[in-house]
Protein backbone atom coordinates (compact mmCIF):
# COMPACT_ATOMS: atom_id res chain seq x y z
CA UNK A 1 -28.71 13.15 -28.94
CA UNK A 2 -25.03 13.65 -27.71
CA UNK A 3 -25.99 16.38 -25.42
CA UNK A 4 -28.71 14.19 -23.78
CA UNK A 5 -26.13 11.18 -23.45
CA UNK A 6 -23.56 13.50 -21.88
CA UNK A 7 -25.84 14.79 -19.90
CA UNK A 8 -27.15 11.85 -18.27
CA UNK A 9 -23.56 10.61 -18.33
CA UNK A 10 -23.26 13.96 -15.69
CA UNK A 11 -26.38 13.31 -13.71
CA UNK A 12 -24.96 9.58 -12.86
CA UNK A 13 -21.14 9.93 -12.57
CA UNK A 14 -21.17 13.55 -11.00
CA UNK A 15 -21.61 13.85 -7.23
CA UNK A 16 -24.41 16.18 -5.61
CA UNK A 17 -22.79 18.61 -3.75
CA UNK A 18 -26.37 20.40 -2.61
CA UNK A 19 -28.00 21.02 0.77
CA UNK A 20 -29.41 17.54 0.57
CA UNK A 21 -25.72 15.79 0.82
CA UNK A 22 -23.95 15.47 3.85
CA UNK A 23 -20.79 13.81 2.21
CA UNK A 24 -19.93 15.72 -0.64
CA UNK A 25 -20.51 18.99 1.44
CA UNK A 26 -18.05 18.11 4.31
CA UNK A 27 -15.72 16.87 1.25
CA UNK A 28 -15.66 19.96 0.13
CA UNK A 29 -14.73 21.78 3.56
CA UNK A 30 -12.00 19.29 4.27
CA UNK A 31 -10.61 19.65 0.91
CA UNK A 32 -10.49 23.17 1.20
CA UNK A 33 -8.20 23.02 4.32
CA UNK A 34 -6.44 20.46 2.76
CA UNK A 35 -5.59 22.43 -0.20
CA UNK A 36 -4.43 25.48 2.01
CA UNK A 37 -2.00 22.71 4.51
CA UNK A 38 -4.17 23.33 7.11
CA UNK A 39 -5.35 19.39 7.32
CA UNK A 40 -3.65 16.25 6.41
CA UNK A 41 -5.19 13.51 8.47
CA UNK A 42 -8.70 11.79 8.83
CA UNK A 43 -12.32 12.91 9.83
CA UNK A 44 -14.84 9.87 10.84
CA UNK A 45 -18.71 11.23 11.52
CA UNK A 46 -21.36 8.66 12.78
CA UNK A 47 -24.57 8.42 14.29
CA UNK A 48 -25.67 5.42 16.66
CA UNK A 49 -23.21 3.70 15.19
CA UNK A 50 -23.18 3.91 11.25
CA UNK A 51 -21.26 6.01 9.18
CA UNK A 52 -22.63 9.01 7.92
CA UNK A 53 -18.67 10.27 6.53
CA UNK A 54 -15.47 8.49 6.35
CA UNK A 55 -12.60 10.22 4.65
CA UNK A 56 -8.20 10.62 4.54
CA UNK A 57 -6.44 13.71 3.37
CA UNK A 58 -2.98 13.62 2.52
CA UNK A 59 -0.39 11.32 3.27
CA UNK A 60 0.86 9.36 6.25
CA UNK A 61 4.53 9.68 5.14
CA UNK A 62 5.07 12.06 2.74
CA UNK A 63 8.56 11.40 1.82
CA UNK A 64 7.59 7.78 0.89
CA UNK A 65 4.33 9.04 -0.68
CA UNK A 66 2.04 6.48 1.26
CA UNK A 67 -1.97 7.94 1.53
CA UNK A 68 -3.63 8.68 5.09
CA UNK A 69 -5.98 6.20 4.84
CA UNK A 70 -9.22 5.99 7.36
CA UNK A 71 -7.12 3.14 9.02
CA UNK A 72 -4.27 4.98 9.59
CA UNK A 73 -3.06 4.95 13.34
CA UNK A 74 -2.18 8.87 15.08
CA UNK A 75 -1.03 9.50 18.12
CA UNK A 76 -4.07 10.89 20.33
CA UNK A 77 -2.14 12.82 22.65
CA UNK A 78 -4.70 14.15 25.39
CA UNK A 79 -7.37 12.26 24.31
CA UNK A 80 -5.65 9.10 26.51
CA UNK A 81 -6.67 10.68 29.36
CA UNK A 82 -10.81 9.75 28.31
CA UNK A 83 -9.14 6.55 28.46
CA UNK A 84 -7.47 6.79 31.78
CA UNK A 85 -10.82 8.17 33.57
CA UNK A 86 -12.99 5.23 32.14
CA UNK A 87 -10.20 2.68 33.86
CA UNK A 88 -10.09 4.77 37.31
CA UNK A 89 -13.98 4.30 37.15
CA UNK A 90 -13.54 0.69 36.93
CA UNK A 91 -11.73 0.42 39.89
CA UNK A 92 -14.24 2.33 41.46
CA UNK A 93 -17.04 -0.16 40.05
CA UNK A 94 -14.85 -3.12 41.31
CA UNK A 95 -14.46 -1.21 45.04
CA UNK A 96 -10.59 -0.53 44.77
CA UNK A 97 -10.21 3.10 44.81
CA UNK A 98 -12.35 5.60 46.74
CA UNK A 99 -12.52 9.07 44.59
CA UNK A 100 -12.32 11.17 47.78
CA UNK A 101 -9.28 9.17 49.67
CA UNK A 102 -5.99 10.59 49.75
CA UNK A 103 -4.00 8.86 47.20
CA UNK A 104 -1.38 8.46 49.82
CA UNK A 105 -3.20 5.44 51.10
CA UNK A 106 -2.34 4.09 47.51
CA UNK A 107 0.83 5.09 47.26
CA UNK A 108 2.76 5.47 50.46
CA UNK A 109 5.36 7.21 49.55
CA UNK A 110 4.36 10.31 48.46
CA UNK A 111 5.09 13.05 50.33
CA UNK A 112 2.68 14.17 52.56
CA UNK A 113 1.45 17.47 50.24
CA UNK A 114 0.73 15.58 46.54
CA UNK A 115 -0.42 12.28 49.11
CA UNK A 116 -3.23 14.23 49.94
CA UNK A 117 -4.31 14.80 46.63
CA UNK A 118 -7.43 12.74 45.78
CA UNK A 119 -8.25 10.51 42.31
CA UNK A 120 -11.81 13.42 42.40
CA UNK A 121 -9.58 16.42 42.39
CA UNK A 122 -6.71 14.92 40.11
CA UNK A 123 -9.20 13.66 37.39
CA UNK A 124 -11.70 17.39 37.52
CA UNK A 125 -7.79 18.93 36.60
CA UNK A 126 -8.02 20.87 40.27
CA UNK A 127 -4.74 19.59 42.03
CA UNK A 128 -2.16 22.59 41.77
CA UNK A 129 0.27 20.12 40.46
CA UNK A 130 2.11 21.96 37.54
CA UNK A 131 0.95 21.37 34.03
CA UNK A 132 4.23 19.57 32.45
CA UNK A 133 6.44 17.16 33.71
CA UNK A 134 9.52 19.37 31.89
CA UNK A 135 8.74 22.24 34.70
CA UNK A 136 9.88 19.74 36.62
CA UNK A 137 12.64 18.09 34.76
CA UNK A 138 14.11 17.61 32.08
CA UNK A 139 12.72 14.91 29.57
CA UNK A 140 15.33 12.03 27.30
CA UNK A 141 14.18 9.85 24.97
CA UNK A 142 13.97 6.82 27.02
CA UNK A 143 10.97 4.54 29.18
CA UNK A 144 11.44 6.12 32.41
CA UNK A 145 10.09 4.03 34.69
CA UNK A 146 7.31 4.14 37.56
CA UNK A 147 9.27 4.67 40.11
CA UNK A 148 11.26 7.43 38.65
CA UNK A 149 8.10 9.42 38.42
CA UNK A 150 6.71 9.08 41.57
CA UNK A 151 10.01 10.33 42.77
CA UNK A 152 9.82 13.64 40.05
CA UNK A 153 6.04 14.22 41.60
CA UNK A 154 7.79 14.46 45.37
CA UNK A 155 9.91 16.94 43.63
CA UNK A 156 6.99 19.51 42.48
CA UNK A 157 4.89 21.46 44.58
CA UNK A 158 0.88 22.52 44.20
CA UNK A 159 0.34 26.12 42.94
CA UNK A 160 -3.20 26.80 45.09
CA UNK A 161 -5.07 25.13 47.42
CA UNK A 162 -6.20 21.77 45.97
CA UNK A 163 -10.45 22.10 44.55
CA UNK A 164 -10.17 25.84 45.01
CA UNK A 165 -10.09 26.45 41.00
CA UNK A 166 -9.37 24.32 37.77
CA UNK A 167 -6.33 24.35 35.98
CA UNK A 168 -5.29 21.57 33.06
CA UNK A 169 -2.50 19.58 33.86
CA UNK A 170 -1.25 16.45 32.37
CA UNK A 171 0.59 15.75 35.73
CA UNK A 172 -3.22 14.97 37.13
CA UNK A 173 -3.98 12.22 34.66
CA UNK A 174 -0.20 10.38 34.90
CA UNK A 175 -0.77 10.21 38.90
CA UNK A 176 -4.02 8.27 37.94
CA UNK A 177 -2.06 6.22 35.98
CA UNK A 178 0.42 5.29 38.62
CA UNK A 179 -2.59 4.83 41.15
CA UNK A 180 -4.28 2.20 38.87
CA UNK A 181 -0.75 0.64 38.58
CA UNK A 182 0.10 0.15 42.58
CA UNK A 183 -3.81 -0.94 42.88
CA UNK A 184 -3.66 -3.57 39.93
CA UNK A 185 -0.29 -4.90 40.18
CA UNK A 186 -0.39 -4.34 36.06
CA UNK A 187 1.57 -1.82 34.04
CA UNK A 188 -1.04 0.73 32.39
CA UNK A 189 -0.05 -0.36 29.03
CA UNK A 190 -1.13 -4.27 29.76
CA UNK A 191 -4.46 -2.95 31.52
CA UNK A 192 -5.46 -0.53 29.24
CA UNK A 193 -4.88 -3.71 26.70
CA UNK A 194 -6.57 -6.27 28.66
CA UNK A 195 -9.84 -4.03 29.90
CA UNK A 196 -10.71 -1.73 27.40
CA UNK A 197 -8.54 -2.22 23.76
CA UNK A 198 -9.06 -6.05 23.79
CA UNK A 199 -12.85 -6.45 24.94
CA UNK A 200 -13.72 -3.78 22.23
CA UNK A 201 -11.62 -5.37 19.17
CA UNK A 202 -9.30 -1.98 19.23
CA UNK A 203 -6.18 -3.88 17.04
CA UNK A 204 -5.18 -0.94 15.88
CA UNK A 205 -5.09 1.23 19.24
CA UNK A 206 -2.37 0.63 21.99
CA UNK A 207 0.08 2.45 24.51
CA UNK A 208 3.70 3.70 22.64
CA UNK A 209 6.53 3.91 24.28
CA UNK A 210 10.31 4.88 23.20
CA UNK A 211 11.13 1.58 22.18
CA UNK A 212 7.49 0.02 21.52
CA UNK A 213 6.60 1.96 18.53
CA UNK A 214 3.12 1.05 16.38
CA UNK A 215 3.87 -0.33 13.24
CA UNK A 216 1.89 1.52 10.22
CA UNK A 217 1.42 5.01 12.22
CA UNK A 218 1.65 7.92 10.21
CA UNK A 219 4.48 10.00 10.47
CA UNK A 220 4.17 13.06 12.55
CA UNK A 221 4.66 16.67 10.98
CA UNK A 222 5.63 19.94 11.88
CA UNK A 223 4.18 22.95 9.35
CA UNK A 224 6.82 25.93 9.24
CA UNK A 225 6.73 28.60 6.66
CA UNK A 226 4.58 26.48 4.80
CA UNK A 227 6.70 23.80 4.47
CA UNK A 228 6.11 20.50 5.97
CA UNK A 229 9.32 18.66 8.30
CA UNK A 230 9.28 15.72 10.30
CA UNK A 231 8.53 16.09 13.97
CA UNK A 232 10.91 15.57 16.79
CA UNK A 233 10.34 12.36 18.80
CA UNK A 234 7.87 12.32 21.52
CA UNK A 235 8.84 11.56 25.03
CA UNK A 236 6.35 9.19 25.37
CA UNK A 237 7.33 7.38 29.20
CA UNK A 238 6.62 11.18 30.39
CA UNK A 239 3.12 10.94 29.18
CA UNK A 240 1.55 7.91 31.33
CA UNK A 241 -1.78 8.04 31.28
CA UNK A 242 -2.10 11.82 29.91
CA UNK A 243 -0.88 11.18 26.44
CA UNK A 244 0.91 8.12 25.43
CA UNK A 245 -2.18 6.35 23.00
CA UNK A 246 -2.34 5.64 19.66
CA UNK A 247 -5.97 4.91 17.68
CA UNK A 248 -7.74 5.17 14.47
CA UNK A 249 -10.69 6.52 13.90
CA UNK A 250 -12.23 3.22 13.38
CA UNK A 251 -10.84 2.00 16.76
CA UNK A 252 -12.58 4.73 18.17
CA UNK A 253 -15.48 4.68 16.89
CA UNK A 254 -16.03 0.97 18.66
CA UNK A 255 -14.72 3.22 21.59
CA UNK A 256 -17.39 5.65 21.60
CA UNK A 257 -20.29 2.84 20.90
CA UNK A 258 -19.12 0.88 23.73
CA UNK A 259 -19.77 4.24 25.84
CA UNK A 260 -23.93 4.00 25.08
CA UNK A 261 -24.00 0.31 26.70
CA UNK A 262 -22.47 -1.38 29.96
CA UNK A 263 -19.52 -3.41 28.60
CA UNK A 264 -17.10 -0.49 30.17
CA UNK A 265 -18.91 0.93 32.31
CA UNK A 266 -22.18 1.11 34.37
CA UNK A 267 -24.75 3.61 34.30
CA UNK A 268 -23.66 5.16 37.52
CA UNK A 269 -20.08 5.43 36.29
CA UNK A 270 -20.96 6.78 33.29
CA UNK A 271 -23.16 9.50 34.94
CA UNK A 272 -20.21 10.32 37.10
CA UNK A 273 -17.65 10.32 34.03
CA UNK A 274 -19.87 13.36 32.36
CA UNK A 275 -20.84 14.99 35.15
CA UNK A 276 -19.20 18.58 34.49
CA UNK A 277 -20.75 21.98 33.84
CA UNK A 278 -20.31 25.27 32.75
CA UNK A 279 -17.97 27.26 35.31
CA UNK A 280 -17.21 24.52 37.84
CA UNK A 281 -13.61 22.84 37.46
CA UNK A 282 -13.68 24.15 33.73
CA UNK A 283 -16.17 21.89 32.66
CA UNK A 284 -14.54 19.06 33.24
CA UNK A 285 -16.24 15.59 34.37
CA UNK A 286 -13.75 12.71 34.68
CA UNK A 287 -11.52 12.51 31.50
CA UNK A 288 -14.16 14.52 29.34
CA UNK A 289 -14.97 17.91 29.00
CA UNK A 290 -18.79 18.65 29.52
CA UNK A 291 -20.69 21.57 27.24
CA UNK A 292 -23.98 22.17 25.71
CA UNK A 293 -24.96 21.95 22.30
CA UNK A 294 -28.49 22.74 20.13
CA UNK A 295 -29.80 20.22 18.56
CA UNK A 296 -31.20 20.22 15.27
CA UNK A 297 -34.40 17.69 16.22
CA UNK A 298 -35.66 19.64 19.16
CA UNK A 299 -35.81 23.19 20.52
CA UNK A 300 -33.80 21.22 24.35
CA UNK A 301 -29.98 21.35 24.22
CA UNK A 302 -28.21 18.28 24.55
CA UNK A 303 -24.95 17.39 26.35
CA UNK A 304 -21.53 17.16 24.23
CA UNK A 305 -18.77 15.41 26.08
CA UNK A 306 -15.33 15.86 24.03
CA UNK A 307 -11.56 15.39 24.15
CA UNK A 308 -8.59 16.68 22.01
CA UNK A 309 -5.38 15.78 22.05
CA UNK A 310 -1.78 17.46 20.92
CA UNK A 311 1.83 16.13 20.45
CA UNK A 312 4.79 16.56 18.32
CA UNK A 313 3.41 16.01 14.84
CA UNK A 314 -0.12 14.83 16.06
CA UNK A 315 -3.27 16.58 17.17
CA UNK A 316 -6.39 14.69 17.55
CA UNK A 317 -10.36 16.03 18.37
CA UNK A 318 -13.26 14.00 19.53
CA UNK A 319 -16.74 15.16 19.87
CA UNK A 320 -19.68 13.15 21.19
CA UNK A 321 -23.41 14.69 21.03
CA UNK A 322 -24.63 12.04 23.87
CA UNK A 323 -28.25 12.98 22.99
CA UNK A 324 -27.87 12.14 19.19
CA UNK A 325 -25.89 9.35 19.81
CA UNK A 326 -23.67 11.25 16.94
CA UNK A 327 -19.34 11.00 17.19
CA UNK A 328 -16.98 13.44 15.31
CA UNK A 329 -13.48 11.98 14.97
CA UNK A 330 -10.54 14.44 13.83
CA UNK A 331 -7.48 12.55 13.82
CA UNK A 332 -4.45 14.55 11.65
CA UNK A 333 -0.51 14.27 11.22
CA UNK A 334 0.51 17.57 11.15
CA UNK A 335 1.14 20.19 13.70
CA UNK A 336 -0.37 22.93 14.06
CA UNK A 337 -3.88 22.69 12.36
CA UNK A 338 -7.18 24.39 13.25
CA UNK A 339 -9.01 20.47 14.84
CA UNK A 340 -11.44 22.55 16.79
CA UNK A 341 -12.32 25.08 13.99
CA UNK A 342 -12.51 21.74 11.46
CA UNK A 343 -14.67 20.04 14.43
CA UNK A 344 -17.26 23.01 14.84
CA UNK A 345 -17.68 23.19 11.22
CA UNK A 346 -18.67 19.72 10.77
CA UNK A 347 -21.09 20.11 13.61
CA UNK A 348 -22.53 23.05 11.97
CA UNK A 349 -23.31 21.49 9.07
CA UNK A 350 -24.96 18.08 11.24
CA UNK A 351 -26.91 19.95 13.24
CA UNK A 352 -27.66 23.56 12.16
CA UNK A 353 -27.93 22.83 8.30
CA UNK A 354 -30.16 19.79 9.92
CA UNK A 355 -28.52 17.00 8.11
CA UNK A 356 -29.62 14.61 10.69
């Protein structure tokens, strides 16, 4: 009689961990990384919407012992720029930019070589302008301003002929920024806030800056010799528009559902936004890079349109399978960890292993 109590006692209170489980299965992967210090963040997986995982590893300060929870903020890093394209392409709704005019016509004085740069080539990474601001200059901890940079871009020079290849730069995504600014008349931190965070109820997402820091962020981690220290600072002025966001993964989840309607942007926008393919500027559409994927329903491939982002202490990964309406969100607090590797597993296990 015992053994049948304890063993229905099992059959309630243990979980599943079997083929038929998403959850407990991508538990168990996280955990594993987790356990070796190759995680310590969150992972968010939906479809259309509702959650299919939701889980925090580790902490978000470890000397104070306070839990990553799936609220936690991170810096994003790259993954800003997603956000930068999606307000260029509002401008472009609205009539205010042209993607093919020099953006000298924006912002006079540039010099004549990065003036003739255009919002198309800057946002499909295909400039020549170098890839960090630091081969230009040297960074401080402090909110450089506008105007500074625009003077630091007359200082570089473009590496090939602009559109003739693709080569990542963060410089491409900061000019956008500073476009959008001299167009607007707004800072990119009170735009960003007023067109995309606000509509979208993203209280927990905003723009950092040296001395604008988010309350309740989890501190940033560097792993050496498997030993966890904290971060240096990151020069967050420098990133405009390429890398100075902070989110959740709930945040961005509202993100990413606001993507499959019209309240950011249009169809047409939207069509331009992941228009990339396979050898042609990388992959890269406009703030997203474009791949294929197989899904799990059907025998067609459908289009994934993804992100990551790095920084001191931070690296982030989002992955969106536009033809499954389905959203992986790696967000972590440590530095280095394997976000794509983590990412592709996950996927493996949605759509290979047919969980959906």
């Amino acid at each position: 009689m015992k053994q049948l109590l304890l063993l229905a006692f099992l059959a309630i209170f243990m979980p599943f961990t079997g083929k038929g489980q998403l959850a407990p299965q991508l538990d168990s992967l996280l955990n594993d990384y987790y356990k070796k210090k190759e995680f310590n963040g969150v992972v968010l997986v939906a479809k259309k919407g509702k959650n299919l995982f939701q889980q925090a590893y580790g902490h978000a300060s470890i000397e104070e012992r306070i839990p990553n929870e799936i609220e936690t903020k991170f810096l994003i890093g790259s993954t800003t720029k997603s956000f930068t394209a999606i307000a260029i392409m509002q401008l472009w709704e609205s009539g205010l930019v042209n993607m093919h005019t020099p953006i000298k016509k924006y912002i006079p004085e540039l010099n004549d070589e990065i003036g003739r740069l255009t919002l198309h080539l800057l946002m499909k990474n295909a400039s020549g302008l170098p890839v960090h601001l630091n081969r230009i200059t040297k960074l401080e901890y402090r909110d450089i301003s506008s105007k500074e940079l625009i003077e630091l871009y007359n200082e570089s020079s473009l590496s090939f002929e602009p559109g003739s290849k693709f080569e990542y730069s963060n410089l491409n995504y900061q000019l956008c920024a500073l476009v959008l600014e001299r167009v607007t008349g707004q800072s990119f931190k009170k735009y960003i806030e007023e067109r995309i965070l606000t509509p979208l109820e993203m209280f927990d997402s905003g723009i950092e800056r040296t001395r604008i820091i988010a309350r309740d962020k989890a501190v940033g981690y560097d792993l050496e010799n498997g030993k966890f220290t904290e971060a240096p600072q990151n020069y967050m002025a420098y990133a405009l528009g390429g890398g100075d966001m902070y989110s959740t993964a709930i945040d961005l989840l509202k993100w990413d559902q606001a993507l499959y309607g019209e309240k950011l942007l249009g169809l047409e926008a939207k069509q331009l936004l992941f228009d990339g393919k396979p050898g042609a500027f990388g992959g890269y559409g406009y703030g997203f890079k474009v791949k294929e994927y197989n899904r799990s329903s059907t025998s067609d491939s459908g289009k994934l349109v993804r992100h990551g982002g790095s920084m001191y202490g931070y690296i982030s990964n989002v992955h969106r399978y536009l033809d499954d309406q389905v959203v992986i969100i790696v967000l972590g607090n440590i530095r280095p960890y394997p976000a794509m590797k983590i990412t592709l597993e996950i996927e493996t296990l949605l759509f290979k292993e047919k969980f959906l």
